[in-house]
PDB file of N, CA and C in Angstrom:
ATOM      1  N   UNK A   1     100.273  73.309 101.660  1.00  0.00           N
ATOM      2  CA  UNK A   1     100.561  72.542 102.856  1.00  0.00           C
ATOM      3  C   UNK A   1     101.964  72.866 103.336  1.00  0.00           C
ATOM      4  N   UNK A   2     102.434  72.961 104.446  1.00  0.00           N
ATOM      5  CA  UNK A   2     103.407  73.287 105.271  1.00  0.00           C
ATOM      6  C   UNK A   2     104.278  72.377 105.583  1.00  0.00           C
ATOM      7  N   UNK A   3     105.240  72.324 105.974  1.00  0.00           N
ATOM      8  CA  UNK A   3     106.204  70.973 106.116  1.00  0.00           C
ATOM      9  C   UNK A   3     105.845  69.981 107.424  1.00  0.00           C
ATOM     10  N   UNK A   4     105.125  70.669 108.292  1.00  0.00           N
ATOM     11  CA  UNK A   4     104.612  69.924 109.619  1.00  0.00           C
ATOM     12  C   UNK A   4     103.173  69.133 108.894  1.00  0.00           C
ATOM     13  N   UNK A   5     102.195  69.683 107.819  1.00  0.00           N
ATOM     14  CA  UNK A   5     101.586  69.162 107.654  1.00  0.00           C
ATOM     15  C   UNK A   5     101.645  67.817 106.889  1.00  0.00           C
ATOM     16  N   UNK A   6     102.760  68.108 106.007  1.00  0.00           N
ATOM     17  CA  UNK A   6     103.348  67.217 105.387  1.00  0.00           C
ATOM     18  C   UNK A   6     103.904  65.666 106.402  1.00  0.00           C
ATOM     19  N   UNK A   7     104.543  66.232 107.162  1.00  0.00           N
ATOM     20  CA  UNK A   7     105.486  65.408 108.028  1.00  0.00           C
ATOM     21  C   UNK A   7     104.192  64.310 108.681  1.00  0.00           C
ATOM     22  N   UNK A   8     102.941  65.520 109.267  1.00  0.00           N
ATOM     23  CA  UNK A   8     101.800  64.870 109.966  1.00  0.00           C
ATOM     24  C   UNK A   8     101.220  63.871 109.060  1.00  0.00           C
ATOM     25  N   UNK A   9     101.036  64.381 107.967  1.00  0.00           N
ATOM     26  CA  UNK A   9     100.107  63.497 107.207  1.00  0.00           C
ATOM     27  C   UNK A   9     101.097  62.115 106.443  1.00  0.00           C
ATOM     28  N   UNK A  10     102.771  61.944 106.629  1.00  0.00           N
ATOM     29  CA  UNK A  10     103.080  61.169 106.806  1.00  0.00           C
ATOM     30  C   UNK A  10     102.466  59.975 108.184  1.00  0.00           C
ATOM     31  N   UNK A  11     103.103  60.298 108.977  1.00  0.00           N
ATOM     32  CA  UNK A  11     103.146  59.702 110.671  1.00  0.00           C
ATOM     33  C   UNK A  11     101.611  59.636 110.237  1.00  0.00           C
ATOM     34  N   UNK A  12     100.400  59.735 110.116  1.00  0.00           N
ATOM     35  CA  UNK A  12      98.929  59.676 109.990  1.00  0.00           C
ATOM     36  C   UNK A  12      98.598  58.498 109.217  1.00  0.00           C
ATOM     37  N   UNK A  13      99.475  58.819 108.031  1.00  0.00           N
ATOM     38  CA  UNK A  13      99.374  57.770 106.881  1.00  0.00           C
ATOM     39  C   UNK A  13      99.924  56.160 107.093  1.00  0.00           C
ATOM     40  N   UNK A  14     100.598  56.275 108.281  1.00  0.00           N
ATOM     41  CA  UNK A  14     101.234  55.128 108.659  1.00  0.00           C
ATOM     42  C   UNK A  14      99.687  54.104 109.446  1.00  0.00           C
ATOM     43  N   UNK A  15      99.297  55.132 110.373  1.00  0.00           N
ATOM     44  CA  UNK A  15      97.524  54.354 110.822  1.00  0.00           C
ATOM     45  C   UNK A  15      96.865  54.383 109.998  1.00  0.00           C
ATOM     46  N   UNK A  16      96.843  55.500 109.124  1.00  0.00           N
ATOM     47  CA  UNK A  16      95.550  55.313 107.803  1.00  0.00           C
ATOM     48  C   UNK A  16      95.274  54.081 107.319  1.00  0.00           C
ATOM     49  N   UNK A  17      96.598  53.764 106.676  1.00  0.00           N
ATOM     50  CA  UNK A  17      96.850  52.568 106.085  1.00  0.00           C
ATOM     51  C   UNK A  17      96.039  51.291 106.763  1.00  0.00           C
ATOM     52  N   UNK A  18      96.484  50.903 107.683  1.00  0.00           N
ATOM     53  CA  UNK A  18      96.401  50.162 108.782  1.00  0.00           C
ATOM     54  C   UNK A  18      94.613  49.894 108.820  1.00  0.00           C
ATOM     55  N   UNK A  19      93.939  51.052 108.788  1.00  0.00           N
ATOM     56  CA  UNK A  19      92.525  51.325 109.383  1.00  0.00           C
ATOM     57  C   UNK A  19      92.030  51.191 107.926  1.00  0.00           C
ATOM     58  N   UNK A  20      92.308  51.718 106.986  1.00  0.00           N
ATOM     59  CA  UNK A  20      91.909  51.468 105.306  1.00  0.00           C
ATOM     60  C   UNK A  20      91.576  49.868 105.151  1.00  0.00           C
ATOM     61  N   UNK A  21      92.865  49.401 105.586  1.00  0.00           N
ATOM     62  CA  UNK A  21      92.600  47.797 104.773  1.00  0.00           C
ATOM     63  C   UNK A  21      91.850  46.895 106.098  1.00  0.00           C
ATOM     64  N   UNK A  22      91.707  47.515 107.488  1.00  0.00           N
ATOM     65  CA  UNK A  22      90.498  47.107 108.126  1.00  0.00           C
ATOM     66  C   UNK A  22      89.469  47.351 107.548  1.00  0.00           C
ATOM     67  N   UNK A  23      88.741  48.165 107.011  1.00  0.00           N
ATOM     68  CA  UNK A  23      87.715  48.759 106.135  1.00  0.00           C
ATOM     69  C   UNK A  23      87.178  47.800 105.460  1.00  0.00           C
ATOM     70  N   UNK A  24      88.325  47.280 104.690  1.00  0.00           N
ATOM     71  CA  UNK A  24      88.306  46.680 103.321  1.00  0.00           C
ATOM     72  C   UNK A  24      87.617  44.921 103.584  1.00  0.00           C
ATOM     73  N   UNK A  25      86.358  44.455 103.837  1.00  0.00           N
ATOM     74  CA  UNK A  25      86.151  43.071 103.987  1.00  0.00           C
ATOM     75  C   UNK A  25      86.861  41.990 103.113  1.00  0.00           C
ATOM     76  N   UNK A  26      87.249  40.749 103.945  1.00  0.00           N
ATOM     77  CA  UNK A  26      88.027  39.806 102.861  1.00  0.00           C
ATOM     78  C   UNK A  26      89.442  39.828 103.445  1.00  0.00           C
ATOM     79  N   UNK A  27      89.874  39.113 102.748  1.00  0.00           N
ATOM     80  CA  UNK A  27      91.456  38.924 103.006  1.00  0.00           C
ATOM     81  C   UNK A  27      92.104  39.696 102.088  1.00  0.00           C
ATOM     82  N   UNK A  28      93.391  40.708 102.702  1.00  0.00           N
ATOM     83  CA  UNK A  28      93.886  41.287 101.047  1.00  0.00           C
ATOM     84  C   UNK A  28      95.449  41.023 101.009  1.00  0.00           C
ATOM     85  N   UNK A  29      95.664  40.220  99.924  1.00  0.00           N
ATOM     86  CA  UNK A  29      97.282  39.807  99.954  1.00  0.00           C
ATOM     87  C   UNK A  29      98.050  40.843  99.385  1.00  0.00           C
ATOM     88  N   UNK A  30      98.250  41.701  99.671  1.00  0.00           N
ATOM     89  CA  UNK A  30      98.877  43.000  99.583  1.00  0.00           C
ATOM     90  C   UNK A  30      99.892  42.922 100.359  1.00  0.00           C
ATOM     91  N   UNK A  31     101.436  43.151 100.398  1.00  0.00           N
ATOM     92  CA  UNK A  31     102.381  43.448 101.961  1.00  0.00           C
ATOM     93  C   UNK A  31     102.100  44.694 102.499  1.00  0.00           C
ATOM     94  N   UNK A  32     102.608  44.621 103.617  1.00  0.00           N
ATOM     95  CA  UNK A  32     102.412  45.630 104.645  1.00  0.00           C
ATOM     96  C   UNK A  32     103.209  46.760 104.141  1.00  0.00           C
ATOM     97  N   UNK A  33     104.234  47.228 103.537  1.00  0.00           N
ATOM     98  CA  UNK A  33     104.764  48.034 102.928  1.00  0.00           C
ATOM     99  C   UNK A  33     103.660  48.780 101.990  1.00  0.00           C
ATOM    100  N   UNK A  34     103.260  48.018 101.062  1.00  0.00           N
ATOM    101  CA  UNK A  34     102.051  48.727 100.309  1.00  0.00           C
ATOM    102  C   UNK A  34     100.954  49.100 100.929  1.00  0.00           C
ATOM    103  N   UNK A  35     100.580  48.896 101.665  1.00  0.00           N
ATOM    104  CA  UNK A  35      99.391  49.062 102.658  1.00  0.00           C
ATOM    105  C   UNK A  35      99.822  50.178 103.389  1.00  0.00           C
ATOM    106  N   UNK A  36     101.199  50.579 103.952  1.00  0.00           N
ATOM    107  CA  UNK A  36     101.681  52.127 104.500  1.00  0.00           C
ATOM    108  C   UNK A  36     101.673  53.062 103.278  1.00  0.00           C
ATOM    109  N   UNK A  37     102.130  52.633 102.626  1.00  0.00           N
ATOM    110  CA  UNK A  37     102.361  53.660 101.065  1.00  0.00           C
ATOM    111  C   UNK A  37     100.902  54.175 100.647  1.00  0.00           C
ATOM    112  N   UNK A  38     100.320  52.801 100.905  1.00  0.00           N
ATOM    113  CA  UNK A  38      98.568  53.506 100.189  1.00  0.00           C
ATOM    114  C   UNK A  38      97.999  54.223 101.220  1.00  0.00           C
ATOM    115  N   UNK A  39      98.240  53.925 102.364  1.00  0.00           N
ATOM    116  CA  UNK A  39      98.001  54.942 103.997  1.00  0.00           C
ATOM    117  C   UNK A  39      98.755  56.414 103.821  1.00  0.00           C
ATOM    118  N   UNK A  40      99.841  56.395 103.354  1.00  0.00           N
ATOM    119  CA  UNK A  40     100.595  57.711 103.326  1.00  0.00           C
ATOM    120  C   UNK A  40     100.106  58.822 102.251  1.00  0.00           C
ATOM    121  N   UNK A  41      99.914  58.078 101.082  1.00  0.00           N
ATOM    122  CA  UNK A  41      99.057  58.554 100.109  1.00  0.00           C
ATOM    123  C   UNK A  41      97.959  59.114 100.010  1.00  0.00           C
ATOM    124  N   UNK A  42      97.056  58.481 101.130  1.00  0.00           N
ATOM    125  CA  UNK A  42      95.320  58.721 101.146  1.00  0.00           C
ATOM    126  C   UNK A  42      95.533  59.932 102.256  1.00  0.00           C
ATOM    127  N   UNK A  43      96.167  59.824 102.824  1.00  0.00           N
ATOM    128  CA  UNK A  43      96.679  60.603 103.946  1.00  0.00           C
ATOM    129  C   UNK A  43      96.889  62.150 103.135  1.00  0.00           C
ATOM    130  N   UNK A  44      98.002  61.893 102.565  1.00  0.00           N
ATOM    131  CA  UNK A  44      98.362  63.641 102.088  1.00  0.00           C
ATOM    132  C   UNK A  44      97.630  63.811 100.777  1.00  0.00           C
ATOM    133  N   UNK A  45      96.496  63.281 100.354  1.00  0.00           N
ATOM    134  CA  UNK A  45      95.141  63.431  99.318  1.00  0.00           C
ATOM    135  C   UNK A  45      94.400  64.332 100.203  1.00  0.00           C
ATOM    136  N   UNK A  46      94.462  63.228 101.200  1.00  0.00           N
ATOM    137  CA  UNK A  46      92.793  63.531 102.072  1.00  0.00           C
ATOM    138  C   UNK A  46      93.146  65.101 102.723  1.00  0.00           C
ATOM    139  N   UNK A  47      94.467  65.122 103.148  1.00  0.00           N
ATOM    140  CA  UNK A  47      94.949  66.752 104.416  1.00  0.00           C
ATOM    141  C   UNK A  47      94.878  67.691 102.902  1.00  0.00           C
ATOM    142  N   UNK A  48      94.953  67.459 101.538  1.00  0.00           N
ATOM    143  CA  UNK A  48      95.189  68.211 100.319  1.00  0.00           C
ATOM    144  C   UNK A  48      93.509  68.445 100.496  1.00  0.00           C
ATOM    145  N   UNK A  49      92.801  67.943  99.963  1.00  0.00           N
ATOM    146  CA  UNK A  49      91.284  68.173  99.915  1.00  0.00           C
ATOM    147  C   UNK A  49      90.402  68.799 101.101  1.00  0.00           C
ATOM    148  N   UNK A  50      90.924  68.344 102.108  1.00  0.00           N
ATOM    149  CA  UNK A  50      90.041  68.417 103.329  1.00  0.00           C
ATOM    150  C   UNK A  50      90.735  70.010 103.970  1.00  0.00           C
ATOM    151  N   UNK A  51      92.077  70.060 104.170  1.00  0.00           N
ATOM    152  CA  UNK A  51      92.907  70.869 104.974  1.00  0.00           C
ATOM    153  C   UNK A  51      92.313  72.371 104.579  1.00  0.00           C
ATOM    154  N   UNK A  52      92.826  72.548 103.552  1.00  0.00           N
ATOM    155  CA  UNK A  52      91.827  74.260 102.990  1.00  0.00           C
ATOM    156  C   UNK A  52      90.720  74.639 103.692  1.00  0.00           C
ATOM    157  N   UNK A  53      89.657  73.836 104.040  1.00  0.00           N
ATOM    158  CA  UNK A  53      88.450  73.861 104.475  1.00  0.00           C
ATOM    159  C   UNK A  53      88.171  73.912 106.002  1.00  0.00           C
ATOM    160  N   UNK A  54      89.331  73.206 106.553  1.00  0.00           N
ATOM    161  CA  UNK A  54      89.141  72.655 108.146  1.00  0.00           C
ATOM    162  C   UNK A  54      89.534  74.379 108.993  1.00  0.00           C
ATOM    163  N   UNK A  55      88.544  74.541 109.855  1.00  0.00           N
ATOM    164  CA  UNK A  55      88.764  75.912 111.213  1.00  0.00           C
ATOM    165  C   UNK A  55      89.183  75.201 112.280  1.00  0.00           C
ATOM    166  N   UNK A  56      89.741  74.212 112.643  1.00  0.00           N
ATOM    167  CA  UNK A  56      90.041  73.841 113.781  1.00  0.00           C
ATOM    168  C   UNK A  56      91.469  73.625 114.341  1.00  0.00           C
ATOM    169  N   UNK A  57      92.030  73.646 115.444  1.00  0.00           N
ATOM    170  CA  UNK A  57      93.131  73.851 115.203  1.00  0.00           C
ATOM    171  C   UNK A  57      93.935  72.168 116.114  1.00  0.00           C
ATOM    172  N   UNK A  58      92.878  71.212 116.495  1.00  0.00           N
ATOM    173  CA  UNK A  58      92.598  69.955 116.949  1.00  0.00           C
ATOM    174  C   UNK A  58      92.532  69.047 116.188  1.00  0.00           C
ATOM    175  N   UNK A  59      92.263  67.828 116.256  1.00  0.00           N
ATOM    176  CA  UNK A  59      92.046  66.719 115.162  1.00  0.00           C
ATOM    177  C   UNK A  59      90.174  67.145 114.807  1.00  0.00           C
ATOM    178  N   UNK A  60      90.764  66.911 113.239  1.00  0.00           N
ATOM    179  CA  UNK A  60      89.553  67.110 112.695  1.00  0.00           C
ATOM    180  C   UNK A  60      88.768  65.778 112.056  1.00  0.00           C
ATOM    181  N   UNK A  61      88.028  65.834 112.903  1.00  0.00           N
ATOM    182  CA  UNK A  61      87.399  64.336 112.152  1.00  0.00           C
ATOM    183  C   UNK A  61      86.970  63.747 110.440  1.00  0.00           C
ATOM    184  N   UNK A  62      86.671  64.918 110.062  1.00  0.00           N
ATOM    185  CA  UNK A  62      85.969  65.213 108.804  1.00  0.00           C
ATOM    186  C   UNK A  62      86.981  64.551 107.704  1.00  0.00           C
ATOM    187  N   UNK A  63      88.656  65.303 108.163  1.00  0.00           N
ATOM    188  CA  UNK A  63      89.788  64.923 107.249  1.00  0.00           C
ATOM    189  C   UNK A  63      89.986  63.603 107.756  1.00  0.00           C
ATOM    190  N   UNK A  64      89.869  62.840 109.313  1.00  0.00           N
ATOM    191  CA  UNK A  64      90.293  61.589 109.396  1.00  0.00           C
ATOM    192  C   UNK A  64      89.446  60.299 108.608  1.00  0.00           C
ATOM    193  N   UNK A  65      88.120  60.994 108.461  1.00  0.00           N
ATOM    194  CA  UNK A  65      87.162  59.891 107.604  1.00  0.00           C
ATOM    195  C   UNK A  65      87.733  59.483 106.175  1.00  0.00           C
ATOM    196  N   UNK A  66      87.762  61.209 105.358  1.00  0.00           N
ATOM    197  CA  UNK A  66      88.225  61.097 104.186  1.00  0.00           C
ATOM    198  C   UNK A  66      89.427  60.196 104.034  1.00  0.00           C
ATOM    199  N   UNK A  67      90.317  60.834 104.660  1.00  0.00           N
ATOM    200  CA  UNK A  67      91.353  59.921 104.465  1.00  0.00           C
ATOM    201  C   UNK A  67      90.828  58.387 104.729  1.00  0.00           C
ATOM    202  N   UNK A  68      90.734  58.078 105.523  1.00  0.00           N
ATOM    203  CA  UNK A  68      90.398  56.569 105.878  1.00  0.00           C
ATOM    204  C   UNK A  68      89.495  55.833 104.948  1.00  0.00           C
ATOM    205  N   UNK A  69      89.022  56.657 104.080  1.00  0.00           N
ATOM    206  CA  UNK A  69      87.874  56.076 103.181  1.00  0.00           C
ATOM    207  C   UNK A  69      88.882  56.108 101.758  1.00  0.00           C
ATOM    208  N   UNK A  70      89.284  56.648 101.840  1.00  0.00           N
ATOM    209  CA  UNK A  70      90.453  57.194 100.657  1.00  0.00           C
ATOM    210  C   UNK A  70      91.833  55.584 100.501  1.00  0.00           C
ATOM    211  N   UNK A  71      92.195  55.524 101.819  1.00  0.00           N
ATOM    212  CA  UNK A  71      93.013  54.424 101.832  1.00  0.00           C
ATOM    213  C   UNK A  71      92.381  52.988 101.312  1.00  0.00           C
ATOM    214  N   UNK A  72      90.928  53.162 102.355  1.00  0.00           N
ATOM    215  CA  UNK A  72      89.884  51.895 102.141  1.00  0.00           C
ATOM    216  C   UNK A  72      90.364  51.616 100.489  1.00  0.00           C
ATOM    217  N   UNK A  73      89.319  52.797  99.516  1.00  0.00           N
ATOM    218  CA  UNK A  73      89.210  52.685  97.958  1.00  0.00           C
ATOM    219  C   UNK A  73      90.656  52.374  97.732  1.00  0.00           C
ATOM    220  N   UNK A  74      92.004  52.737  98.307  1.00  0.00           N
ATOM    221  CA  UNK A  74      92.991  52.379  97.451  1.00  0.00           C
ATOM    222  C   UNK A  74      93.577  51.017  97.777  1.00  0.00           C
ATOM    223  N   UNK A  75      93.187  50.483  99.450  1.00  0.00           N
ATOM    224  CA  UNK A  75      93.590  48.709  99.295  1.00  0.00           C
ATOM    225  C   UNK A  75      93.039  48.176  98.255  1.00  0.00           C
ATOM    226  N   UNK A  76      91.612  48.129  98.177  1.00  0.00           N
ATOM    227  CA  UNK A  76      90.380  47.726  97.570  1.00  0.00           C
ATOM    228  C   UNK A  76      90.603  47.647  95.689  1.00  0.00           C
ATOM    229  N   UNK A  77      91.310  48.378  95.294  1.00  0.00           N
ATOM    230  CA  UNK A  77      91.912  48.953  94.027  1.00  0.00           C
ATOM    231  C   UNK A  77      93.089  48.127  93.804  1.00  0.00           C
ATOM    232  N   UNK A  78      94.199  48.200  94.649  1.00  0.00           N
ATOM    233  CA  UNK A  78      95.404  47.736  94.632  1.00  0.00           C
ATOM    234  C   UNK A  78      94.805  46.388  94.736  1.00  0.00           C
ATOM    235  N   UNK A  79      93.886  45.266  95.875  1.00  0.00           N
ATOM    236  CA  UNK A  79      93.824  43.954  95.234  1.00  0.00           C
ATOM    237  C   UNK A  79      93.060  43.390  94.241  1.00  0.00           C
ATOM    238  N   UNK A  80      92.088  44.702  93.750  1.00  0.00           N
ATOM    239  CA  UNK A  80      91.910  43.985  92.250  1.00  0.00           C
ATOM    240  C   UNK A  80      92.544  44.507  91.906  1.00  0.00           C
ATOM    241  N   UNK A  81      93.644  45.129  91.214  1.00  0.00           N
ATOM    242  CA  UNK A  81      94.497  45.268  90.214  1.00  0.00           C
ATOM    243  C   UNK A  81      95.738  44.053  90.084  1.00  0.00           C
ATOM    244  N   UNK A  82      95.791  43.220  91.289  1.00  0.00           N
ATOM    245  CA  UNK A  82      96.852  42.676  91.750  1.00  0.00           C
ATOM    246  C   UNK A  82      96.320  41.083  91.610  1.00  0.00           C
ATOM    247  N   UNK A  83      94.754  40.987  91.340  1.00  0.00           N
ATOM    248  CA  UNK A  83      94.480  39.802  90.919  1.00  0.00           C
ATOM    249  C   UNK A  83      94.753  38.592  91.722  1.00  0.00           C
ATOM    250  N   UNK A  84      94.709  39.299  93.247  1.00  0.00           N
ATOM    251  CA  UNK A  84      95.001  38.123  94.190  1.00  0.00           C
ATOM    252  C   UNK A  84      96.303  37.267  93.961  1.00  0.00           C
ATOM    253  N   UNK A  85      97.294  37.719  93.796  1.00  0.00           N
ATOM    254  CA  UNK A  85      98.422  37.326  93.780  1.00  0.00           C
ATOM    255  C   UNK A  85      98.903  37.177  94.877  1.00  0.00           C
ATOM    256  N   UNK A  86      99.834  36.458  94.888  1.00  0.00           N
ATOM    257  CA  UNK A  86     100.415  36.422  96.867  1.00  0.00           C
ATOM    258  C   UNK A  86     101.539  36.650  96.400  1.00  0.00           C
ATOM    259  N   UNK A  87     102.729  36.916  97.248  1.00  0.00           N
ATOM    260  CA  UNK A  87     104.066  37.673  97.519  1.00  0.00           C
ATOM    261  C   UNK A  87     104.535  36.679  98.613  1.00  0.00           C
ATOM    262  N   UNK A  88     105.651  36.918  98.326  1.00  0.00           N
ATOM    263  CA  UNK A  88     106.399  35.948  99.359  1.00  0.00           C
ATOM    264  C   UNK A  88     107.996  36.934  99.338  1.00  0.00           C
TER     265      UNK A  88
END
């Protein structure tokens, strides 16, 4: 991956996030900080897995699912691991 892809799949990971824990049914007491981090994450997974593969030189839908499904599994993870705890 390249430093623009990098940079992209930051700035990406910031909506990922966002659209992941829409995904996710229920309430999730997670902060919004963790919820970008797990967006930024699923983000440069998903452009790692998907990117090799993609011919297009446009938004590729294929990598925006993954990712977005990728964030989903990691809200989803992070509030059971977190045992419904709240933060203040």
């Amino acid at each position: 991956m390249t430093i623009e892809g990098i940079l992209g799949a930051v700035v990406i990971g910031l909506i990922i996030g966002a659209l992941g824990r829409l995904v996710v049914p229920g309430k999730q007491n997670i902060p919004i900080w963790l919820t970008i981090v797990i967006g930024i994450v699923a983000a440069l997974i998903g452009s790692a897995i998907v990117g090799p593969l993609r011919d297009t030189d446009g938004l590729d839908w294929i990598e925006l699912i993954v990712q977005v499904a990728l964030a989903a599994v990691g809200v989803a993870a992070t509030v059971a691991l977190r045992g419904g705890r709240t933060t203040r």
